[in-house]
N, C-alpha and C. Protein backbone atom coordinates (compact mmCIF):
# COMPACT_ATOMS: atom_id res chain seq x y z
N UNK A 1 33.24 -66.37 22.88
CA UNK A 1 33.08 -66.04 24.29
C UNK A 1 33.98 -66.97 25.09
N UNK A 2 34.84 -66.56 25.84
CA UNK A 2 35.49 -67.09 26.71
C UNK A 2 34.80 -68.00 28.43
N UNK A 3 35.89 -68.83 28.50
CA UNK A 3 35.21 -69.61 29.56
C UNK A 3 34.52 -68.01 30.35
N UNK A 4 35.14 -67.27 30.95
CA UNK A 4 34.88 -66.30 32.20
C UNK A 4 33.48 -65.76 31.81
N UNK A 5 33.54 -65.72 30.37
CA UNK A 5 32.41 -64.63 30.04
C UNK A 5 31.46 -66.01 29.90
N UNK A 6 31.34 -66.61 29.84
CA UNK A 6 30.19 -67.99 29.64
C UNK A 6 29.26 -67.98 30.87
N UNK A 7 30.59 -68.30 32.11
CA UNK A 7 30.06 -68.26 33.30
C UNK A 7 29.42 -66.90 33.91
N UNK A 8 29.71 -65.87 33.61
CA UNK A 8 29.16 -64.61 33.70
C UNK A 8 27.56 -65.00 32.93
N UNK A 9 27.84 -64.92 31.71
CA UNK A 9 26.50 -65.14 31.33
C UNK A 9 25.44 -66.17 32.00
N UNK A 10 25.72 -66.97 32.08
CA UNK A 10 24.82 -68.10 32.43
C UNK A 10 24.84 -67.15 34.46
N UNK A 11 25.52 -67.17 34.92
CA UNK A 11 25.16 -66.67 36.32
C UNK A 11 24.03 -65.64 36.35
N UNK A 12 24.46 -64.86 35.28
CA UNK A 12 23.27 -63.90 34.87
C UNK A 12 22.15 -63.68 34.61
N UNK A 13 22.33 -65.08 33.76
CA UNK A 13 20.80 -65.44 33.37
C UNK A 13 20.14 -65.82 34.03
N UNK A 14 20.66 -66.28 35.36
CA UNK A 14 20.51 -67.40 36.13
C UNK A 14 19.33 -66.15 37.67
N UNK A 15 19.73 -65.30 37.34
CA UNK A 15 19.74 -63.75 38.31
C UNK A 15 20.76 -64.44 39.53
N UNK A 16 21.87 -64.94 39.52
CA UNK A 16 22.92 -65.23 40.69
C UNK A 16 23.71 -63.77 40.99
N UNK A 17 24.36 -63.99 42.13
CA UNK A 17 25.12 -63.32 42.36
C UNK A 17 26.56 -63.61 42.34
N UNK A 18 27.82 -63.01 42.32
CA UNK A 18 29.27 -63.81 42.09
C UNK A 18 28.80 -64.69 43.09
N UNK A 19 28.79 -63.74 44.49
CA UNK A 19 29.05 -64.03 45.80
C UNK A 19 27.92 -65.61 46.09
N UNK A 20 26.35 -65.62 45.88
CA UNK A 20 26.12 -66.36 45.68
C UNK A 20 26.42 -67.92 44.68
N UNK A 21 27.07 -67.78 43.57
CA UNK A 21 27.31 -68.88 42.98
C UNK A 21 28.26 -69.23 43.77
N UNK A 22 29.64 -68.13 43.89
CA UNK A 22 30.74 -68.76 44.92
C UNK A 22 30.74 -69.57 45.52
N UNK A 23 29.65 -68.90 47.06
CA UNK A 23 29.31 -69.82 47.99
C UNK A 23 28.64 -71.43 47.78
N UNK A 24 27.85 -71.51 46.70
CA UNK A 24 27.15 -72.53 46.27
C UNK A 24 28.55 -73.64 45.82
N UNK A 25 29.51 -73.21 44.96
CA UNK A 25 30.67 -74.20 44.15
C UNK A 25 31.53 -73.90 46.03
N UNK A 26 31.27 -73.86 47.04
CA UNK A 26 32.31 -74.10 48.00
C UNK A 26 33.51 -72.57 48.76
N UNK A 27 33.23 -72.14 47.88
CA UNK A 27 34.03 -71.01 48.30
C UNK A 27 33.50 -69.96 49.78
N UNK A 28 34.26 -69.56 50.49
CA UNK A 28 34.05 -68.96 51.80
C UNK A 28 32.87 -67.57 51.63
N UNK A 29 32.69 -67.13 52.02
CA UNK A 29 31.05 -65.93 51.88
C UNK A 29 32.75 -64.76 51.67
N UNK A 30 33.47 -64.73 52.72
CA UNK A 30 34.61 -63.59 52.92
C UNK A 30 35.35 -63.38 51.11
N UNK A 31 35.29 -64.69 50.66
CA UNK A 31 36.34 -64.65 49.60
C UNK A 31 35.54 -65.08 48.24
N UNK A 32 34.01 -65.59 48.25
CA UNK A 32 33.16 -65.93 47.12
C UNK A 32 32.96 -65.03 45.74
N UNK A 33 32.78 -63.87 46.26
CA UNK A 33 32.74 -62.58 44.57
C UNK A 33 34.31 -62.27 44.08
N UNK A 34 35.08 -62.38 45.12
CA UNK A 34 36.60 -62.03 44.53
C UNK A 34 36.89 -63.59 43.92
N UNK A 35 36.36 -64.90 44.21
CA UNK A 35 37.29 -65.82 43.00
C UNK A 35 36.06 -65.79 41.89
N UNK A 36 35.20 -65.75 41.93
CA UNK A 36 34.07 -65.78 40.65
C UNK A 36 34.54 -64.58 39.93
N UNK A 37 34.71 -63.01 40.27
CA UNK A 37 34.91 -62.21 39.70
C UNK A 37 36.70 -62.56 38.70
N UNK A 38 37.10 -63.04 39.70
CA UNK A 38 39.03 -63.91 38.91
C UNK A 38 38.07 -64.48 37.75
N UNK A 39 37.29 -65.76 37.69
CA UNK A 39 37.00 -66.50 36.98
C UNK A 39 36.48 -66.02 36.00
N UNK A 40 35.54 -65.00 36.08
CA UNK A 40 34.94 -63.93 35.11
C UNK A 40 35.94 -63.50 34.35
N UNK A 41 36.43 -62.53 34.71
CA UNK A 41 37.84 -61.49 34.33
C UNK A 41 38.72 -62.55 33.65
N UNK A 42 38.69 -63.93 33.68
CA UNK A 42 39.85 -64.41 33.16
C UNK A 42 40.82 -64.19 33.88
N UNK A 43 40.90 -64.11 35.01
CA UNK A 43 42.23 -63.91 35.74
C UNK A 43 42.90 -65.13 36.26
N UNK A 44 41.96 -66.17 36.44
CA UNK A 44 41.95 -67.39 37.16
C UNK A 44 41.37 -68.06 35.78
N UNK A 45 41.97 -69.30 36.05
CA UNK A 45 40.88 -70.41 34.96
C UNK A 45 40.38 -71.70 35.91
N UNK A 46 39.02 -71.87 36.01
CA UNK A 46 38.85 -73.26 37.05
C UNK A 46 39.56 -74.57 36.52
N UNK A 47 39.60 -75.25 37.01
CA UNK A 47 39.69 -76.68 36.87
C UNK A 47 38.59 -77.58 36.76
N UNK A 48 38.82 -78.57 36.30
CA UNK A 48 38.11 -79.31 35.76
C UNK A 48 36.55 -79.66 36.82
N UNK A 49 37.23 -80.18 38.13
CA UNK A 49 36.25 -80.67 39.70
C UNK A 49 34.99 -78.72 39.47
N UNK A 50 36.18 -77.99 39.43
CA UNK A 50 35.35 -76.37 39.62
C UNK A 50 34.53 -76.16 38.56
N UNK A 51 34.75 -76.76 37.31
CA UNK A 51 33.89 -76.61 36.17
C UNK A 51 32.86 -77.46 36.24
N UNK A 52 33.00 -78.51 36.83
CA UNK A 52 31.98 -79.48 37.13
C UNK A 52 30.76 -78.93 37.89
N UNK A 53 31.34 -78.44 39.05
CA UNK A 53 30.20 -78.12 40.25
C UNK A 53 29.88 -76.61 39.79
N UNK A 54 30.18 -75.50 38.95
CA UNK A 54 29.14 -74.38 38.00
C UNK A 54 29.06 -75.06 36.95
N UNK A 55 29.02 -75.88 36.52
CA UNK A 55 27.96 -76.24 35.47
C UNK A 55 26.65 -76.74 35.95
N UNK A 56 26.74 -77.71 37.33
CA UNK A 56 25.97 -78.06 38.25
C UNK A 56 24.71 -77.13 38.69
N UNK A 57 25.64 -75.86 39.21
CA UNK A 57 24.70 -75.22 39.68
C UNK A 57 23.97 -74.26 38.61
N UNK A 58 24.91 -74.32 38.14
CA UNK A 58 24.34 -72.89 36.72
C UNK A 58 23.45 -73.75 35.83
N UNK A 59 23.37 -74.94 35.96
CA UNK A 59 22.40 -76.04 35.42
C UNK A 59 22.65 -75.98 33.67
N UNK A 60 23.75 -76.27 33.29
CA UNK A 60 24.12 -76.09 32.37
C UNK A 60 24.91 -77.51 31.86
N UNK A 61 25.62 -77.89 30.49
CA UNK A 61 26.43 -78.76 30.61
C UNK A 61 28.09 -78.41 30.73
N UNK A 62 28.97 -78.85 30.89
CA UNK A 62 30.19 -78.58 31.51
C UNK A 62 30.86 -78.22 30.38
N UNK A 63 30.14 -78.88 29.01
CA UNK A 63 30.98 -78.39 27.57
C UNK A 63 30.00 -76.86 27.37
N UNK A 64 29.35 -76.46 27.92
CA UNK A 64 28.76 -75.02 27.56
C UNK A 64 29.50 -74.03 28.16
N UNK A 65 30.15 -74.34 28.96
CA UNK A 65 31.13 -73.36 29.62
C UNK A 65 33.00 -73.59 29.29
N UNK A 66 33.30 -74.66 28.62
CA UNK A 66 34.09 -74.72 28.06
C UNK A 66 34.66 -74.52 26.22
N UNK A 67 33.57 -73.91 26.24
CA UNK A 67 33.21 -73.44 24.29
C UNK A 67 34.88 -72.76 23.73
N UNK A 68 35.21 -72.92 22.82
CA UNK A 68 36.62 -72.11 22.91
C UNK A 68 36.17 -70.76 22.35
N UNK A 69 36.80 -69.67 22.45
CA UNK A 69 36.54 -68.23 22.43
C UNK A 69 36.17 -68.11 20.74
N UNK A 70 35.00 -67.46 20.52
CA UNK A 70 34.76 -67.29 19.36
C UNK A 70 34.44 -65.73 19.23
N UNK A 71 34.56 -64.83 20.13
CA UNK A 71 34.44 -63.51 19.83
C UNK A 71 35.42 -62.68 18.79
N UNK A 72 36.32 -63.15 18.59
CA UNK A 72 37.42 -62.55 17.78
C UNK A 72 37.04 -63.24 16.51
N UNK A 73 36.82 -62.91 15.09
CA UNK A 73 36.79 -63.60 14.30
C UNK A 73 38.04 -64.10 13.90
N UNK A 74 39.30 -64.20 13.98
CA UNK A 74 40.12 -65.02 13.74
C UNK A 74 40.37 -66.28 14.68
N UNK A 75 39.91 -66.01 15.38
CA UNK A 75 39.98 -67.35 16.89
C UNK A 75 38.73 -67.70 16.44
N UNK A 76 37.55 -67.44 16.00
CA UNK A 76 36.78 -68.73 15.49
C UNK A 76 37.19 -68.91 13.94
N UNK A 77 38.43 -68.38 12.96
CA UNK A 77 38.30 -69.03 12.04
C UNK A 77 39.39 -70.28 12.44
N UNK A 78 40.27 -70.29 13.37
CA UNK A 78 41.16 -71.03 13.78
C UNK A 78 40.39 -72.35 14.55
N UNK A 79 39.24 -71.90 15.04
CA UNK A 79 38.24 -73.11 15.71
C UNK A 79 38.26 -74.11 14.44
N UNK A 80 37.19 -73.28 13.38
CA UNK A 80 36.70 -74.01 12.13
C UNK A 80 38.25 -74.62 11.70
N UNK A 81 39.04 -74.08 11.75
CA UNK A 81 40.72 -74.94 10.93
C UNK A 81 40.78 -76.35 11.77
N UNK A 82 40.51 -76.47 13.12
CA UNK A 82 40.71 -77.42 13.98
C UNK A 82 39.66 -78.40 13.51
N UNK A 83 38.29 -77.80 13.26
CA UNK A 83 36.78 -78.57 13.20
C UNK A 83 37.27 -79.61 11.53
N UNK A 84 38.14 -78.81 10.65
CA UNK A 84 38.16 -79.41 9.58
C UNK A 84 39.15 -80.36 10.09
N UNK A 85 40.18 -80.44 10.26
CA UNK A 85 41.23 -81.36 10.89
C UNK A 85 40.85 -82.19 11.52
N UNK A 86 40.28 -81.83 12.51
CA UNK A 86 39.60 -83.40 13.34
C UNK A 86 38.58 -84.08 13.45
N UNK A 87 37.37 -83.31 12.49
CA UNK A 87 36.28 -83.56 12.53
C UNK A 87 35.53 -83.55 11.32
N UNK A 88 36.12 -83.40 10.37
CA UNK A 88 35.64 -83.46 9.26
C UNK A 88 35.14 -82.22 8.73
N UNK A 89 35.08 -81.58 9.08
CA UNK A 89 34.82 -80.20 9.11
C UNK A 89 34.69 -79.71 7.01
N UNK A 90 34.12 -79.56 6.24
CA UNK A 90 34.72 -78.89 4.64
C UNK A 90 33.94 -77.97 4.65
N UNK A 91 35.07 -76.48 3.80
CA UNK A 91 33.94 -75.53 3.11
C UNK A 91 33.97 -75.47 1.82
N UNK A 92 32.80 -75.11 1.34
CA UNK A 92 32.28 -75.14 0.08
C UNK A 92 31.39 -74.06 -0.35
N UNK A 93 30.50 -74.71 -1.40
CA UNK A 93 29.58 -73.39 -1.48
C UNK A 93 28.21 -73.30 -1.99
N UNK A 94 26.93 -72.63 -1.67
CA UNK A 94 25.90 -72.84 -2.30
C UNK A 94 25.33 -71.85 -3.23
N UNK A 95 24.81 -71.50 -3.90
CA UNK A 95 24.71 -70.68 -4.75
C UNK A 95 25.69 -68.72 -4.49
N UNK A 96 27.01 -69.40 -4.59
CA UNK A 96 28.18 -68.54 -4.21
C UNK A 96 28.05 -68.38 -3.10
N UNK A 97 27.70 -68.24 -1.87
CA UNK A 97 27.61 -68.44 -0.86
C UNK A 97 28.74 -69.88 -0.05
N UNK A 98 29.40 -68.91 1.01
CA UNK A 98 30.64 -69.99 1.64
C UNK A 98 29.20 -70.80 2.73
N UNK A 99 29.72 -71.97 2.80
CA UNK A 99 28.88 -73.30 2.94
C UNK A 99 29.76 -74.31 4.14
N UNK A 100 29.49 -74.47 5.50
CA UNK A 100 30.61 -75.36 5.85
C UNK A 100 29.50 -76.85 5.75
N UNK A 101 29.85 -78.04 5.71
CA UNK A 101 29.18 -79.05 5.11
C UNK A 101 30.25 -80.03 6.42
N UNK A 102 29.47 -81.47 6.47
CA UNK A 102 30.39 -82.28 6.89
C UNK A 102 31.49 -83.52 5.78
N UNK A 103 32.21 -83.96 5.81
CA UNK A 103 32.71 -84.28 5.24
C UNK A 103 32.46 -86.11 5.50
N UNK A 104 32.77 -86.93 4.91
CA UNK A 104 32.69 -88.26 4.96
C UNK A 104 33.69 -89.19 5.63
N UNK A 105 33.54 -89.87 6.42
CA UNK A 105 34.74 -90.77 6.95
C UNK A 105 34.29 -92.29 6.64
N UNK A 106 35.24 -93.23 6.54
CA UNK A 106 34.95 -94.38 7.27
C UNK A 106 34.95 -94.99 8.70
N UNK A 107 34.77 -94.75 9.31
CA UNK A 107 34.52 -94.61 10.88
C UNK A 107 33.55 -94.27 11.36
N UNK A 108 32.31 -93.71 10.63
CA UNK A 108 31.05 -93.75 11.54
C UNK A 108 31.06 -92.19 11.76
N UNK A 109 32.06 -91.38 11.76
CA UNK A 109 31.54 -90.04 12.56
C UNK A 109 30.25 -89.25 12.09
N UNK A 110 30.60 -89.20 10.76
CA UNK A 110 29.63 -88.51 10.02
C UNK A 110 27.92 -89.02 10.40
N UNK A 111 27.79 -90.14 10.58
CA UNK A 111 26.24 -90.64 11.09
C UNK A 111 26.35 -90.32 12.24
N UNK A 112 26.90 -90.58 13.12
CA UNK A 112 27.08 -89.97 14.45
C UNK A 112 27.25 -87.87 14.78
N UNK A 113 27.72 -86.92 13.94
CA UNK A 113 27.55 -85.72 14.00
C UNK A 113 26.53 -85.52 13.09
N UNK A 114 26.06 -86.04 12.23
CA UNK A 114 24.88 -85.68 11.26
C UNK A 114 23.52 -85.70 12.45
N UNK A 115 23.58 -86.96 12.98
CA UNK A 115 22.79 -87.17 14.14
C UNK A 115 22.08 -85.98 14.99
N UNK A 116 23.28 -85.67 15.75
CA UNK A 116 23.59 -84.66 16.23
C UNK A 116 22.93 -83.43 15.94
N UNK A 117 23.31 -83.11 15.02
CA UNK A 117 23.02 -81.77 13.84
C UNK A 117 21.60 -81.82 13.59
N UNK A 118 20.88 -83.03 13.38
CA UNK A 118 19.56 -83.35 12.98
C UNK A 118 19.05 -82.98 14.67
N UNK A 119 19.50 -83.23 15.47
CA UNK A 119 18.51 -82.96 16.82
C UNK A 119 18.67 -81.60 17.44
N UNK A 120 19.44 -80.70 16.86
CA UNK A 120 19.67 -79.50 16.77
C UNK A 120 18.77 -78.65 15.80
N UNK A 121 18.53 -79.36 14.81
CA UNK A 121 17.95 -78.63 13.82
C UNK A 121 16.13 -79.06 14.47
N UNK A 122 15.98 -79.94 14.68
CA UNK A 122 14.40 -80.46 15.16
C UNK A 122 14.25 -79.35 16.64
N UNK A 123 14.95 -79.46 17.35
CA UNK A 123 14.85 -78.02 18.31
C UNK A 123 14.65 -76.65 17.69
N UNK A 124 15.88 -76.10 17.20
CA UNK A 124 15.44 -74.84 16.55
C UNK A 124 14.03 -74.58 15.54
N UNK A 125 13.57 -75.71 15.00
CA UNK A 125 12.04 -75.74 13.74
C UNK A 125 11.13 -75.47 14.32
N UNK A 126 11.27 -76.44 16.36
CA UNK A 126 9.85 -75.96 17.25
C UNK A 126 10.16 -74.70 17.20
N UNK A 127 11.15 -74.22 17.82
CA UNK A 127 11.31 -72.88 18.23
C UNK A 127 10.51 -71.92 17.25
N UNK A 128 10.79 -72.17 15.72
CA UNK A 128 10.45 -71.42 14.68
C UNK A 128 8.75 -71.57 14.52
N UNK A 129 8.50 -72.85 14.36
CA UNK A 129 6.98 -72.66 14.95
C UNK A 129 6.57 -72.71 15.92
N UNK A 130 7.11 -71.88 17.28
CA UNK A 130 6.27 -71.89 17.97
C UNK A 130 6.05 -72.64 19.25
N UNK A 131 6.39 -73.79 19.16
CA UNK A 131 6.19 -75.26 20.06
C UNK A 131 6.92 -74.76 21.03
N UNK A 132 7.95 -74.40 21.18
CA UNK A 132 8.82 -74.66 22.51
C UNK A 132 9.18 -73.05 22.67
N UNK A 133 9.63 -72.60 24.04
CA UNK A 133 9.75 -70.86 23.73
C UNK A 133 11.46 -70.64 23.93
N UNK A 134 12.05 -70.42 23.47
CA UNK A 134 13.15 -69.32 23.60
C UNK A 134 14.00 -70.16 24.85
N UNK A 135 13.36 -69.96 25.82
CA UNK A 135 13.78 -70.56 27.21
C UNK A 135 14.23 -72.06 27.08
N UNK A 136 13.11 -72.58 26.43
CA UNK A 136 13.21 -74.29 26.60
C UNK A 136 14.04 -74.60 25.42
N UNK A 137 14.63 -73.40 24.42
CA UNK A 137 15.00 -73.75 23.83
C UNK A 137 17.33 -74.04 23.87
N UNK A 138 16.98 -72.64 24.90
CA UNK A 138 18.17 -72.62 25.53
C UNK A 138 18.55 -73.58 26.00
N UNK A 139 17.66 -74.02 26.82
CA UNK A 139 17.30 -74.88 28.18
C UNK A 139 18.45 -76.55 27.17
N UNK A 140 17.18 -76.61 26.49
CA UNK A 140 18.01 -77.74 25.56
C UNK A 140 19.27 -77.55 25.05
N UNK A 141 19.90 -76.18 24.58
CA UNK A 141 21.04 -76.41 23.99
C UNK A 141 22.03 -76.32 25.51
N UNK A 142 21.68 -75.80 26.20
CA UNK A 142 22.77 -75.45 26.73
C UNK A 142 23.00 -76.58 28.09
N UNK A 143 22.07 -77.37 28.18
CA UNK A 143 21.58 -78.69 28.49
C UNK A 143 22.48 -80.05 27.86
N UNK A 144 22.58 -79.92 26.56
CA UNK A 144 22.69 -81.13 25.97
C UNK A 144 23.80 -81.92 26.14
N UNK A 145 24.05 -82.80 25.65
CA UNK A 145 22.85 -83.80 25.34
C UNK A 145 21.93 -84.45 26.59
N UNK A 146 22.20 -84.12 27.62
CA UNK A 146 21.57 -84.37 28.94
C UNK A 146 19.61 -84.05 28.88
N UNK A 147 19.38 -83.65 28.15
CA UNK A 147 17.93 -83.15 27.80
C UNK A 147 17.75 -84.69 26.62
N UNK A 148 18.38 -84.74 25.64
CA UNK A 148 18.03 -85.40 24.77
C UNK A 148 18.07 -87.20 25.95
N UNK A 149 19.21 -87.26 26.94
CA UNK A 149 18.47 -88.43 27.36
C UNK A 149 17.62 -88.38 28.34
N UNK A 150 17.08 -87.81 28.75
CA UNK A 150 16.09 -87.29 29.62
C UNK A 150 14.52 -87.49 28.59
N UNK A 151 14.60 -87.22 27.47
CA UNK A 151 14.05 -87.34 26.52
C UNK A 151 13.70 -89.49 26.09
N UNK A 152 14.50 -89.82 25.81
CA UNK A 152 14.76 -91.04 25.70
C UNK A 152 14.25 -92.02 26.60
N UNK A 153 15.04 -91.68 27.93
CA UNK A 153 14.58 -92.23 29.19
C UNK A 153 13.20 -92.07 29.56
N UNK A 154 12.22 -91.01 29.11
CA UNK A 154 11.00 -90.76 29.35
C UNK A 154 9.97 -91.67 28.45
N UNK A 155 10.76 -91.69 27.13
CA UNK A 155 9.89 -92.28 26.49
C UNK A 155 10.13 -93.93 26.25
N UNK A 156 11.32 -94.69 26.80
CA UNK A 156 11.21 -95.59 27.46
C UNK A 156 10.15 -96.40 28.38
N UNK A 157 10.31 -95.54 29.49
CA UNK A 157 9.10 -95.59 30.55
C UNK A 157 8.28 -95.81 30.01
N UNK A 158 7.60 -94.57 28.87
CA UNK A 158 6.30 -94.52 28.82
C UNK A 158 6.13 -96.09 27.82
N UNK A 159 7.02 -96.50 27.08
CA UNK A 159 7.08 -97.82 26.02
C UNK A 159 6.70 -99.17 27.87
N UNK A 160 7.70 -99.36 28.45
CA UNK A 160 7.30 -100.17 29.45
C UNK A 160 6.05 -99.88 30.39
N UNK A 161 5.40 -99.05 30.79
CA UNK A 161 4.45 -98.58 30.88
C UNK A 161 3.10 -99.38 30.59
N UNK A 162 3.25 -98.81 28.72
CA UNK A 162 2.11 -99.14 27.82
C UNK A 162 2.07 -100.73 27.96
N UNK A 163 3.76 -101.72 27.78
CA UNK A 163 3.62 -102.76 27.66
C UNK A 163 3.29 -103.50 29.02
N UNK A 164 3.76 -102.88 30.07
CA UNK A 164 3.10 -103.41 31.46
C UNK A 164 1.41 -103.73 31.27
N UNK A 165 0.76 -102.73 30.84
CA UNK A 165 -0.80 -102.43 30.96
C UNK A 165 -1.33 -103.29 29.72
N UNK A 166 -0.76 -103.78 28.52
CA UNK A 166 -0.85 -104.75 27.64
C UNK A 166 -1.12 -105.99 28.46
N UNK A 167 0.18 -105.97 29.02
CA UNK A 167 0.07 -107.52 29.35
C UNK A 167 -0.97 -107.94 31.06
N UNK A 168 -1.42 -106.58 31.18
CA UNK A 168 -2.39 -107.00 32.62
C UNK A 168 -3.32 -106.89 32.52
N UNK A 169 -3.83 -106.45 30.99
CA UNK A 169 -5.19 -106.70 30.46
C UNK A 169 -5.34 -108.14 29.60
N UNK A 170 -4.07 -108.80 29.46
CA UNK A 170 -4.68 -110.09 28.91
C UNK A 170 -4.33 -111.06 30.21
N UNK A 171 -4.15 -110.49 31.23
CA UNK A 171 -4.00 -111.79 32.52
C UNK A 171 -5.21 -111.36 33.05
């Protein structure tokens, strides 16, 4: 899916209108559905400040609308060629079955995207049982990692919190 069609989607989901998101990222009421509809269509590509403020409003993260086009299956096998090149990316196989796996560095990446992958996979398991619905599940991916510190930061608090109330029951 291409940037245009990302932002389409998410506006959509969103129940926005061009004309409304327009106006919201700055654009005039006269001229708001004709540059969102450019941006859609691929006719226009935003910039970086413009990708910022619809990700903002579309409440999304700024890399969810910058995904590179994977509708064509050769433009996502060309993604995966890049993912192996710079990221460690290997395929392989599991009981004959093609397998993409991460590969090993010395540099840390691999604990650092395994990471990753593990808090992806703990989202989708609620989903599967149940815990979280569909929505919150979006919510998180298309969120992230901005959810996961939101997550962190909460349970921080709640750690200083507990230890505040520790220590004002022994004064």
């Amino acid at each position: 899916m291409a940037m245009g069609e990302r932002i389409r989607f998410f506006r959509t989901q969103r129940g926005m209108t061009q004309k409304h998101l327009g106006q919201l990222v700055g654009f005039s009421a006269a001229t708001a559905d004709i540059r969102m509809a450019q941006y859609e269509s691929g006719k226009r590509t935003p910039k970086a400040d413009m990708i910022e403020k619809l990700a903002y409003y579309l409440d999304v993260a700024p890399e969810a609308l910058t995904v590179p086009d994977t509708d064509n299956d050769y433009l996502l096998m060309h993604t995966l060629f890049v993912l192996e090149d710079k990221r460690m990316l290997k395929i392989s196989s599991i009981d004959g079955e093609p397998c993409l796996r991460l590969g090993r560095d010395k540099y840390g990446a691999f604990d650092r995207i395994a990471e990753r992958l593990r808090d992806w996979q703990k989202e989708a398991e609620k989903l599967e049982r149940g815990e979280i619905t569909k929505e919150e599940y979006d919510h998180w991916r298309y969120t992230y990692p901005a959810v996961e510190a939101e997550r962190d930061k909460a349970a921080m608090d709640r750690l200083r919190k507990a230890e505040k109330a520790k220590q004002a029951e022994k004064e």
